[in-house]
N, C-alpha and C. Protein backbone atom coordinates (compact mmCIF):
# COMPACT_ATOMS: atom_id res chain seq x y z
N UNK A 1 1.13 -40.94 93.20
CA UNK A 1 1.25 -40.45 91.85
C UNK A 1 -0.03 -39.80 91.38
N UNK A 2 -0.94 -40.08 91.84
CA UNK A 2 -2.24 -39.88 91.49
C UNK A 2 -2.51 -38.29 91.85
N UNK A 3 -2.06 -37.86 93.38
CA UNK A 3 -2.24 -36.98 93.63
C UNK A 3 -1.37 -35.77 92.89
N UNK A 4 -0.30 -36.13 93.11
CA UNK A 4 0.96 -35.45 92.05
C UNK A 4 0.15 -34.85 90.66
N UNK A 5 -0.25 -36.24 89.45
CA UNK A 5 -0.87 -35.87 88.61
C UNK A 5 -1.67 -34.59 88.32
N UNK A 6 -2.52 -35.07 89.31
CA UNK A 6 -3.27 -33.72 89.34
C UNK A 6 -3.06 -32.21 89.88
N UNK A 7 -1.84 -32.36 90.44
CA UNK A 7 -1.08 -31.02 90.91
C UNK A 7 -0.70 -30.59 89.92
N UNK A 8 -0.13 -31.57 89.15
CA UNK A 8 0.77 -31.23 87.77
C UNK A 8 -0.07 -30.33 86.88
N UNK A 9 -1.80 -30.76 86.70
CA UNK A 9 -2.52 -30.31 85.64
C UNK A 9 -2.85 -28.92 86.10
N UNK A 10 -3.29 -29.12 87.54
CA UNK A 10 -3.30 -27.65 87.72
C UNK A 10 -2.89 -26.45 87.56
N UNK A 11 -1.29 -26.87 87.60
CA UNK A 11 -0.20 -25.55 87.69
C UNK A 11 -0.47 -25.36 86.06
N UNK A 12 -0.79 -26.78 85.58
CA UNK A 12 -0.18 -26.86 84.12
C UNK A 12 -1.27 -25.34 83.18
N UNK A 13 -2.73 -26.41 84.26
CA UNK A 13 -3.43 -24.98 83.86
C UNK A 13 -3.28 -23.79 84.18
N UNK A 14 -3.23 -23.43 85.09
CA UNK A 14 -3.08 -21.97 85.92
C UNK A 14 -1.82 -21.39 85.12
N UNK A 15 -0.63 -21.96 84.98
CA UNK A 15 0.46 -21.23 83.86
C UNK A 15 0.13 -20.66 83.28
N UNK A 16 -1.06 -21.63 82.21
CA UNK A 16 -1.35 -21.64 80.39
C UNK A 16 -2.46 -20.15 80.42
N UNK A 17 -2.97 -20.35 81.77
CA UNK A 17 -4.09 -19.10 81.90
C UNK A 17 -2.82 -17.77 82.49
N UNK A 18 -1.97 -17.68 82.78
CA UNK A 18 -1.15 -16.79 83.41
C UNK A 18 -0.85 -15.99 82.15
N UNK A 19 0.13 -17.25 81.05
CA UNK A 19 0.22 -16.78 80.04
C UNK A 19 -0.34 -16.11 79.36
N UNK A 20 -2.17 -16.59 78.81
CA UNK A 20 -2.89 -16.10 77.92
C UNK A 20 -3.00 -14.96 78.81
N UNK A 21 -3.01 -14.34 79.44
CA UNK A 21 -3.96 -13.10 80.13
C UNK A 21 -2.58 -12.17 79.90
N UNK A 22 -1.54 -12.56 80.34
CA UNK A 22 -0.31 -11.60 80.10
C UNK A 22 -0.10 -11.29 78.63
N UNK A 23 0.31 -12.78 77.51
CA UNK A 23 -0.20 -12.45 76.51
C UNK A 23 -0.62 -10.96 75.63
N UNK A 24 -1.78 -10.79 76.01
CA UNK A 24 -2.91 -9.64 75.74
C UNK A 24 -3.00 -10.24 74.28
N UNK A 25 -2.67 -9.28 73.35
CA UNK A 25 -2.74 -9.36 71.78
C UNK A 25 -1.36 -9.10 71.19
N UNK A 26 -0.63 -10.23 71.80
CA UNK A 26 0.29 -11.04 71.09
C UNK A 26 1.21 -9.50 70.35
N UNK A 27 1.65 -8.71 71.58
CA UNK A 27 2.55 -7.63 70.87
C UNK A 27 3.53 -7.48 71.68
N UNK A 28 4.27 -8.58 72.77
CA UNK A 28 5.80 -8.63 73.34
C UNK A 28 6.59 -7.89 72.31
N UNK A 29 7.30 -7.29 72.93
CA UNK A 29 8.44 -7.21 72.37
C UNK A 29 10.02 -6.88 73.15
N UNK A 30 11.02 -6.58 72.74
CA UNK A 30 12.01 -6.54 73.70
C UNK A 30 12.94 -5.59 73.20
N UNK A 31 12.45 -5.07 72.08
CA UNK A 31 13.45 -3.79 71.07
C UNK A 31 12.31 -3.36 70.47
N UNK A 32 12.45 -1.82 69.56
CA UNK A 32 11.68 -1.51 69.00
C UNK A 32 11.94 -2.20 67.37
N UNK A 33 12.67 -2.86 66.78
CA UNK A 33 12.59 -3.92 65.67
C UNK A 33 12.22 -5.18 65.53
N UNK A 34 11.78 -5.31 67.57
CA UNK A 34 10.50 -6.46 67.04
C UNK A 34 9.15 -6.00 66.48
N UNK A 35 9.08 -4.82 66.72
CA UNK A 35 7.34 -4.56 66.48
C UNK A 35 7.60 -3.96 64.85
N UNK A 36 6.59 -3.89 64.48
CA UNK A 36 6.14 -3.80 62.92
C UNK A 36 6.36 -2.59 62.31
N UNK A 37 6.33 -1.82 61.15
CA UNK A 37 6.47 -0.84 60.56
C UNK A 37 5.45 -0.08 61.50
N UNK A 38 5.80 1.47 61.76
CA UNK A 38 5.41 2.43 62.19
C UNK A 38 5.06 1.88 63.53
N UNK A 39 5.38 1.23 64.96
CA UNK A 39 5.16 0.80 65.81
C UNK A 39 6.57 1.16 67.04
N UNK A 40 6.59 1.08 67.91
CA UNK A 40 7.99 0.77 69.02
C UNK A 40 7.06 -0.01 70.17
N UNK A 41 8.51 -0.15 70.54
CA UNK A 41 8.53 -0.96 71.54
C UNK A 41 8.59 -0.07 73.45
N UNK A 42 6.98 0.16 73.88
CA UNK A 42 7.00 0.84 74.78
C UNK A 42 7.95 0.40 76.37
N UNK A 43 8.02 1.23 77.49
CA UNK A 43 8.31 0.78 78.49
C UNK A 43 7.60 -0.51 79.23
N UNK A 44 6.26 -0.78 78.34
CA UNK A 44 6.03 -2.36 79.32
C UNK A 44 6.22 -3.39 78.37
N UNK A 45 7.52 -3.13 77.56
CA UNK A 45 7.68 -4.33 76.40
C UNK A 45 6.49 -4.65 76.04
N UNK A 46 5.36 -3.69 75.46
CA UNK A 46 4.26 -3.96 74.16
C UNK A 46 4.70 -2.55 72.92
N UNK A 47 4.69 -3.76 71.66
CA UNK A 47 4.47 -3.14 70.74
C UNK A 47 3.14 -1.80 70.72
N UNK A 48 3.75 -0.74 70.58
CA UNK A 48 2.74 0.36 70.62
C UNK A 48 2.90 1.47 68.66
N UNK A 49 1.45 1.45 68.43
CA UNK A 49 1.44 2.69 67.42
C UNK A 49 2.28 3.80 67.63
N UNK A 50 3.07 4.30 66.63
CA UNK A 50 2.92 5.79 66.63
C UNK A 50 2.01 6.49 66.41
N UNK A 51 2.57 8.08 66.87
CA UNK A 51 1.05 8.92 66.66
C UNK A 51 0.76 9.30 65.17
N UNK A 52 -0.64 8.92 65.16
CA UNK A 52 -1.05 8.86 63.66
C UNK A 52 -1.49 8.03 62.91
N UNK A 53 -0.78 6.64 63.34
CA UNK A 53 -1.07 5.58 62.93
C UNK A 53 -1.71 4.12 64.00
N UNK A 54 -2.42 3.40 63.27
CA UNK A 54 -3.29 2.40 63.97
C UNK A 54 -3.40 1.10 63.33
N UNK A 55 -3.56 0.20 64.48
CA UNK A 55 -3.46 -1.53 63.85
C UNK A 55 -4.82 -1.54 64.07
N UNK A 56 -5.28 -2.93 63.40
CA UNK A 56 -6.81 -2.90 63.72
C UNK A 56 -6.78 -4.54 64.13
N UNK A 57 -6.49 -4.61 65.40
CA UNK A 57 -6.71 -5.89 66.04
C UNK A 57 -7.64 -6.42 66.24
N UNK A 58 -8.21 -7.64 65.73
CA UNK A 58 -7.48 -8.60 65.89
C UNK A 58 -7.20 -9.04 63.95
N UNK A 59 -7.32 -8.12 63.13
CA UNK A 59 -6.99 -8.29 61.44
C UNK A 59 -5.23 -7.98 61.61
N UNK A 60 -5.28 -6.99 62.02
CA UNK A 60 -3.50 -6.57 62.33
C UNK A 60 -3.20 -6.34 63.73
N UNK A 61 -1.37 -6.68 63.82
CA UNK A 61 -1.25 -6.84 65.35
C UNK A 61 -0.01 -5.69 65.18
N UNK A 62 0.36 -5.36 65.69
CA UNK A 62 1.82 -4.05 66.19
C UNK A 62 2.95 -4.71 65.88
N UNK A 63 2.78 -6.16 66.80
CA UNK A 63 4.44 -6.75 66.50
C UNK A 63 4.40 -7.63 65.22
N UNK A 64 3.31 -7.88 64.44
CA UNK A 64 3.69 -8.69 62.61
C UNK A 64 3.69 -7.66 61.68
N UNK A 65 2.11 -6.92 61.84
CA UNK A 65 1.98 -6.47 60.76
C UNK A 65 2.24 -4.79 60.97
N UNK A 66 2.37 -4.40 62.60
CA UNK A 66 2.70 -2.98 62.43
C UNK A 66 1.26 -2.18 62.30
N UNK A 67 1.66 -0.44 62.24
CA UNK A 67 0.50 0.00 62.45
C UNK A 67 0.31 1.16 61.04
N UNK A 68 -0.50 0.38 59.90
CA UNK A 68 0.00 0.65 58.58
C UNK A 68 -1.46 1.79 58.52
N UNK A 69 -2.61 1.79 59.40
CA UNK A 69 -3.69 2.50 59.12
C UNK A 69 -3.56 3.77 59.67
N UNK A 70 -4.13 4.86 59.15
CA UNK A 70 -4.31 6.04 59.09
C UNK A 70 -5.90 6.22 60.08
N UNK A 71 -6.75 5.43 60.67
CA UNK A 71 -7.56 5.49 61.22
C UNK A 71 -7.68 4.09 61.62
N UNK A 72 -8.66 4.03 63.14
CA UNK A 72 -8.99 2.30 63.16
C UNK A 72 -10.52 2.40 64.16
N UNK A 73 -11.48 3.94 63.71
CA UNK A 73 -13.03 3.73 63.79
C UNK A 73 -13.42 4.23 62.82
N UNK A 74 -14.40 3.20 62.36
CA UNK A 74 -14.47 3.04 60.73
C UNK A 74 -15.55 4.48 60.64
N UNK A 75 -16.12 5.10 59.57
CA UNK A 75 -17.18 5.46 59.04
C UNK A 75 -16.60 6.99 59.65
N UNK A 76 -17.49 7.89 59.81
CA UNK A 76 -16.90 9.36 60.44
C UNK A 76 -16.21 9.19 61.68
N UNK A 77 -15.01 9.84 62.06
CA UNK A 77 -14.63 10.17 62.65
C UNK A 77 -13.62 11.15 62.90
N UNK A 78 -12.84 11.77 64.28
CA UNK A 78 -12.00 12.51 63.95
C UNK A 78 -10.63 12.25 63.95
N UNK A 79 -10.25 11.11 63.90
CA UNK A 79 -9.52 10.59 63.05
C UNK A 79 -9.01 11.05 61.92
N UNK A 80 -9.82 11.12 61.08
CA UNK A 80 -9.52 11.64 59.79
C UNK A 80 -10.22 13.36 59.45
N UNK A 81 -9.25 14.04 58.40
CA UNK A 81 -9.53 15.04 58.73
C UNK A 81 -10.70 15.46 57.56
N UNK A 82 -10.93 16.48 57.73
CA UNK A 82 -12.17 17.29 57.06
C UNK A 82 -13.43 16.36 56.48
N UNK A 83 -13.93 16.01 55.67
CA UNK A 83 -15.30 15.17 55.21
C UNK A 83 -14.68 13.80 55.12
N UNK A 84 -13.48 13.31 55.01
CA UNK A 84 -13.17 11.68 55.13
C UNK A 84 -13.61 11.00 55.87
N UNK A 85 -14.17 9.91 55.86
CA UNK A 85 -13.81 9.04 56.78
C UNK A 85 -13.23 7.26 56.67
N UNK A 86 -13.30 6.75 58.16
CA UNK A 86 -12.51 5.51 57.85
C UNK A 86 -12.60 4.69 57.45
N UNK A 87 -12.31 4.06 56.28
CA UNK A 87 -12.94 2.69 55.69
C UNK A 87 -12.30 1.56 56.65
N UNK A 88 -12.04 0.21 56.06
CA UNK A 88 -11.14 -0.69 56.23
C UNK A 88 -11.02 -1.15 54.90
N UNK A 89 -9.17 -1.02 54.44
CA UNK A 89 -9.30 -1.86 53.27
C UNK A 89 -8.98 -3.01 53.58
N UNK A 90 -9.00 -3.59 51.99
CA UNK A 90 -8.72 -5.50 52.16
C UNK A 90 -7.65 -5.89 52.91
N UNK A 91 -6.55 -5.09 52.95
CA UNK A 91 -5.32 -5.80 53.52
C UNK A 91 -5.18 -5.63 55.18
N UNK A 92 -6.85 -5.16 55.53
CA UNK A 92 -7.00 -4.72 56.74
C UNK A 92 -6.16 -3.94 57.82
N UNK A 93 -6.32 -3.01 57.49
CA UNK A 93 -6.32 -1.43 58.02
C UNK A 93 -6.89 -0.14 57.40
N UNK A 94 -6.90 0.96 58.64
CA UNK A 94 -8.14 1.87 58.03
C UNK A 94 -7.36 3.13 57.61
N UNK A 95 -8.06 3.29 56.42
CA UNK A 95 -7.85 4.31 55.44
C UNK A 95 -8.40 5.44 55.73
N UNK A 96 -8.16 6.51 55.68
CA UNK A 96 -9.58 7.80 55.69
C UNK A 96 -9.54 8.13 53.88
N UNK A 97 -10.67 8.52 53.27
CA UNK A 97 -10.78 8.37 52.02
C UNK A 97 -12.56 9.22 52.03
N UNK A 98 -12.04 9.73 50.60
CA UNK A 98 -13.70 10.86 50.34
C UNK A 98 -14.73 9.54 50.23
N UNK A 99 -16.11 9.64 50.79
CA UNK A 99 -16.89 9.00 50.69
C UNK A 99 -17.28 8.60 48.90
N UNK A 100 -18.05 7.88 48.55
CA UNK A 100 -18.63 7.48 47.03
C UNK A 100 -19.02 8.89 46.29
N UNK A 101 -18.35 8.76 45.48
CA UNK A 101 -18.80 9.88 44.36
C UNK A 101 -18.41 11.60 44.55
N UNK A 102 -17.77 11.40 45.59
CA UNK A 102 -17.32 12.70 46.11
C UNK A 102 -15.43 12.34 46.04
N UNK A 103 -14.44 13.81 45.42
CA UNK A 103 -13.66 14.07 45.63
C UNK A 103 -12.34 14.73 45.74
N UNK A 104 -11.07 14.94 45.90
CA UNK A 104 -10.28 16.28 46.77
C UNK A 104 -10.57 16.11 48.36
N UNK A 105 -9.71 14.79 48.87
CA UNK A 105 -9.36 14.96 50.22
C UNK A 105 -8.74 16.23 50.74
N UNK A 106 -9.14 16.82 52.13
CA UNK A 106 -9.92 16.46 52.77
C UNK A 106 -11.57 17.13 52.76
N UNK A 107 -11.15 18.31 52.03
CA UNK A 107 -13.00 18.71 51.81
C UNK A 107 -14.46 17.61 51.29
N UNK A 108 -13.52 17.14 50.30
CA UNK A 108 -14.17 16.03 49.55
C UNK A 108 -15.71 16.37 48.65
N UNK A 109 -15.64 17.64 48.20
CA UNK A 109 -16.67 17.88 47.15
C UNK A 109 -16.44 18.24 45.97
N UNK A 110 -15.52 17.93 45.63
CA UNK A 110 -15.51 18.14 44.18
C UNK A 110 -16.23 16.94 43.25
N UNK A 111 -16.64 17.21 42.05
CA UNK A 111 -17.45 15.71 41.50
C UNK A 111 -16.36 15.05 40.97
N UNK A 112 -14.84 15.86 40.69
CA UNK A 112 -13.79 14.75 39.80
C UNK A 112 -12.36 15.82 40.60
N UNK A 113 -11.57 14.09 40.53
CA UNK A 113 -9.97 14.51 41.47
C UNK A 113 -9.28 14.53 39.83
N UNK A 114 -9.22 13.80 38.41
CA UNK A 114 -8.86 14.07 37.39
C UNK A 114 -9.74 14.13 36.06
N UNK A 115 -9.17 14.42 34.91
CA UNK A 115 -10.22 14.15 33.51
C UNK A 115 -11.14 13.24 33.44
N UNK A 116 -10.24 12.06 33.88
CA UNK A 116 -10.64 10.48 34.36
C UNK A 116 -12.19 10.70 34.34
N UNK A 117 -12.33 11.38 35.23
CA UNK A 117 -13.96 10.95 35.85
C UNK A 117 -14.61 12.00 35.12
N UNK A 118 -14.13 12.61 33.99
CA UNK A 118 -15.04 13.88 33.05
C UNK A 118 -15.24 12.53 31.95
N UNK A 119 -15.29 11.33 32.38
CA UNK A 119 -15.47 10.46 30.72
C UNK A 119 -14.95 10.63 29.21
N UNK A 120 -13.60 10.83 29.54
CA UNK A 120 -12.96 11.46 28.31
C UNK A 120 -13.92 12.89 27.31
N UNK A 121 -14.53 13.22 27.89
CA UNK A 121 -15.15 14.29 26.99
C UNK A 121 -15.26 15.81 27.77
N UNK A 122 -14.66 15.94 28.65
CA UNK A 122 -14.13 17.71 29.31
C UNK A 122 -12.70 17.10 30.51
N UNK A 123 -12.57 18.52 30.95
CA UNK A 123 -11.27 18.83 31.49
C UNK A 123 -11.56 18.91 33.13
N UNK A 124 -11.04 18.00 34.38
CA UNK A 124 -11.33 18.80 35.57
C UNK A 124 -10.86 19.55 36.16
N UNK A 125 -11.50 20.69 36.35
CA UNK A 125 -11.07 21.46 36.75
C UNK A 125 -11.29 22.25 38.00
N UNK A 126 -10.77 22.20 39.05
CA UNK A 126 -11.06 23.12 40.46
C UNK A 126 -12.17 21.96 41.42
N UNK A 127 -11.81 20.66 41.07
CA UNK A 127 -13.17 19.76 41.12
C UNK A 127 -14.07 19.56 40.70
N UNK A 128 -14.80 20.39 39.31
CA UNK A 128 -16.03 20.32 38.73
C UNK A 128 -15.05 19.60 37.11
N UNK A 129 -16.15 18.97 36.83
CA UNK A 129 -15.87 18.90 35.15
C UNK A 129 -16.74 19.74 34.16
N UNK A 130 -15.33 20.77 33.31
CA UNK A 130 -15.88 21.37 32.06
C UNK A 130 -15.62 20.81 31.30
N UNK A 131 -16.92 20.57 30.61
CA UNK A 131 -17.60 19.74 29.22
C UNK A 131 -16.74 20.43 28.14
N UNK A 132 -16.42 19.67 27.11
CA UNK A 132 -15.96 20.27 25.79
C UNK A 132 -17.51 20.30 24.88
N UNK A 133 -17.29 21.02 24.05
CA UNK A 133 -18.47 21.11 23.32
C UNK A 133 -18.90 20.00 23.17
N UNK A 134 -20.69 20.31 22.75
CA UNK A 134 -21.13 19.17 22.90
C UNK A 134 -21.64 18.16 23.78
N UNK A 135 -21.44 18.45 24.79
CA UNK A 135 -21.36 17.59 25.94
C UNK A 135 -22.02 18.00 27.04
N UNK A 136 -22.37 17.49 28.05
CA UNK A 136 -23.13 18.40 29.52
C UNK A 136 -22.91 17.23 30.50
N UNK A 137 -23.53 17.56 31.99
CA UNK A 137 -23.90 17.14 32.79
C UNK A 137 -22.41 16.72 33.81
N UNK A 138 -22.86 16.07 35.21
CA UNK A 138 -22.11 16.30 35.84
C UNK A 138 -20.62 15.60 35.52
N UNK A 139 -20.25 14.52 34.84
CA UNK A 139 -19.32 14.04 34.44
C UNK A 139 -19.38 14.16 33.17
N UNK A 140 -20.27 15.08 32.25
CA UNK A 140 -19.76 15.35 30.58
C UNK A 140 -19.98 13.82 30.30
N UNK A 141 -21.12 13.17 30.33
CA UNK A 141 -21.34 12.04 29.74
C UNK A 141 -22.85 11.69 29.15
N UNK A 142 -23.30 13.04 28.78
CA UNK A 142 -24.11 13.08 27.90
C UNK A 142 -24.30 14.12 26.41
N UNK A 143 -24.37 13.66 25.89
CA UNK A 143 -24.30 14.36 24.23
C UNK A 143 -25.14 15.06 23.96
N UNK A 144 -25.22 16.48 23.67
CA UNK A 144 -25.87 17.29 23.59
C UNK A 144 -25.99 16.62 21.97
N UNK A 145 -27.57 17.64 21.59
CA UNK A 145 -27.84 17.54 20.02
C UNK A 145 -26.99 18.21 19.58
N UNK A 146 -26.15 18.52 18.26
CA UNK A 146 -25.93 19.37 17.68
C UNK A 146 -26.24 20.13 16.55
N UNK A 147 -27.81 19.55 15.78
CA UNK A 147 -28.31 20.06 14.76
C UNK A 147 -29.09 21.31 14.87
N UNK A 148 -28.89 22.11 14.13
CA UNK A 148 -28.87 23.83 13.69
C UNK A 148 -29.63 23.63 12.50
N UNK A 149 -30.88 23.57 12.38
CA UNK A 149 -31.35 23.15 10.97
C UNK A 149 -31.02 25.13 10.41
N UNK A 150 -30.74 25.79 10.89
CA UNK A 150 -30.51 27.11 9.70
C UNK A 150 -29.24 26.91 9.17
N UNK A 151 -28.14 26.26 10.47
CA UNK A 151 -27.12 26.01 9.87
C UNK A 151 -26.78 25.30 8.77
N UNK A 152 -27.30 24.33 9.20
CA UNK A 152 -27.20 23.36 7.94
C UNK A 152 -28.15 23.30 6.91
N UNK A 153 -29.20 24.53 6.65
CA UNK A 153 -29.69 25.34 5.35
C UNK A 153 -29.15 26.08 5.08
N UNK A 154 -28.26 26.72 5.61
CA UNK A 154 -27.29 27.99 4.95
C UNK A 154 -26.12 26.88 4.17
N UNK A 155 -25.59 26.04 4.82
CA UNK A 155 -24.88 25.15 3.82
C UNK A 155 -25.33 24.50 2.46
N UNK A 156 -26.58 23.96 2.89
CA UNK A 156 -27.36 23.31 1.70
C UNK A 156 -27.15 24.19 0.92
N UNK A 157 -27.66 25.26 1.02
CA UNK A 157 -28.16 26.65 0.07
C UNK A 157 -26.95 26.98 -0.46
N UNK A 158 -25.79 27.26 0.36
CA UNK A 158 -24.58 27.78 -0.11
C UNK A 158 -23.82 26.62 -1.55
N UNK A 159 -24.32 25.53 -1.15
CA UNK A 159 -23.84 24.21 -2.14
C UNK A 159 -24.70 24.21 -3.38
N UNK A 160 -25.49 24.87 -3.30
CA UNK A 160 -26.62 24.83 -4.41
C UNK A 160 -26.27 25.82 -5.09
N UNK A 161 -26.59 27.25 -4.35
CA UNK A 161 -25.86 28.22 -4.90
C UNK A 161 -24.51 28.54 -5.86
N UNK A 162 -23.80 27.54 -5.48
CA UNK A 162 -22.63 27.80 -5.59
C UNK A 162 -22.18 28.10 -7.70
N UNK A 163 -22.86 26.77 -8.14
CA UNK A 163 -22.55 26.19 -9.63
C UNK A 163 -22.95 27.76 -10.03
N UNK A 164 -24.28 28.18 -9.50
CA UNK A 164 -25.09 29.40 -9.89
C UNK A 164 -23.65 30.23 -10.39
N UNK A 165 -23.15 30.84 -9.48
CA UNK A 165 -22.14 31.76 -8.98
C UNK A 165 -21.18 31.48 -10.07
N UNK A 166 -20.88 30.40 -10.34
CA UNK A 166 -19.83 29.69 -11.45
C UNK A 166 -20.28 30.32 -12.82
N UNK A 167 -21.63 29.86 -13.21
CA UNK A 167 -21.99 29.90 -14.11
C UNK A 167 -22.52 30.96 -14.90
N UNK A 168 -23.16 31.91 -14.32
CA UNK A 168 -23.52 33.12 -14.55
C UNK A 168 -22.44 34.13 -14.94
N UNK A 169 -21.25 34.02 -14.65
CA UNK A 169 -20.12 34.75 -15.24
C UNK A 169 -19.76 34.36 -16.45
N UNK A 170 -19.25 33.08 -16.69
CA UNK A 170 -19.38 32.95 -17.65
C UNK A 170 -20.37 32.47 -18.31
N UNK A 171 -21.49 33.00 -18.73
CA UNK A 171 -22.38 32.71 -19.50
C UNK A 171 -22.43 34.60 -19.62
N UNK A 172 -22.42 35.25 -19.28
CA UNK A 172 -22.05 36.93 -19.16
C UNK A 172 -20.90 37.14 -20.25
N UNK A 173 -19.98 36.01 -19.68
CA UNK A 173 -18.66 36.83 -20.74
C UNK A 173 -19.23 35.96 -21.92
N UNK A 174 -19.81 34.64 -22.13
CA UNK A 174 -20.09 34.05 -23.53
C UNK A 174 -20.73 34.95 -24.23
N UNK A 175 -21.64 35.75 -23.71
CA UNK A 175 -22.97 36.57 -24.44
C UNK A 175 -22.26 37.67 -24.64
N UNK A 176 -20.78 38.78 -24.37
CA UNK A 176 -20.38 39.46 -24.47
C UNK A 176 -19.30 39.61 -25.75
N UNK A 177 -18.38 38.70 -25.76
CA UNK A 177 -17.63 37.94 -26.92
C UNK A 177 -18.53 37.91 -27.66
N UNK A 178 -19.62 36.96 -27.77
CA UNK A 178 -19.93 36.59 -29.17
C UNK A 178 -20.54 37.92 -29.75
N UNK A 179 -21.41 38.74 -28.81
CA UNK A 179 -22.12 39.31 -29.47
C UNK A 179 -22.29 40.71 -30.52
């Protein structure tokens, strides 16, 4: 029995290692509706990507989670097209996406993709933000001065003036009547 035993553990091991190595990364499959969104099921029964899309193993596998990324080498590559490149998001898989502060995939230079990023105070447009009056800089989030001190002496003056303008007529027609 003794010897047996240990025959037993052997095979038992050598199986368990047969398995893991065949295994690979856990993407059997036996139809293409075992493997995951955007995935089939190739001629050596492994879940395989379609073209285009990528799992990022060992975060995502072909046959659970499918091959939901648009890239799977992170940072530049050609993968992704024109100035993008690949992040990883949280739900792990890779995105291609305009780097920080840049955007309009795939060129990725514009300073704003909507108004959004003009800080409610201009319009974007063609990728740049135009400022509405008042306003400047690259997202229209600084306030220009708007004081005109002639302007607002021609008002003063005009408000002062004004009673003048009132009054001088009739004080013309008073002195005319009476006199």
């Amino acid at each position: 029995m003794k010897g047996l035993s240990r025959h037993l553990v052997f095979f038992s091991i050598c199986f368990s290692l047969i398995g893991e190595t065949r295994s690979g990364n856990g993407d059997e499959c036996d139809i293409d509706s075992d493997c995951g969104p955007n995935a089939f099921c190739n001629d050596d029964d492994h879940c395989e990507c379609e073209t285009g899309f990528y799992n990022f193993y060992p975060l995502t596998t072909t046959l659970s989670d499918g091959c939901l990324g648009n890239c799977d080498e992170l940072g530049s590559t050609n993968q992704c097209e024109g100035n993008t490149q690949c992040i990883l998001t949280p739900q792990g898989f890779g995105e291609c996406t305009c780097p920080e502060n840049t955007f309009g995939p795939p060129e990725c230079r514009g300073d704003c993709e909507s108004s959004l990023q003009c800080g409610f105070h201009g319009n974007c447009e063609g990728g740049k933000c135009v400022c509405f009056p008042e306003f400047e800089g690259k997202n229209c989030d600084v306030k220009t001065t708007s004081m005109r001190p002639r302007g607002n002496l021609y008002v003063l003056l005009g408000a002062a003036a004004l009673p003048l303008i009132l009054l001088v007529p009739a004080a013309f027609a008073s002195s005319v009547f009476s006199g």
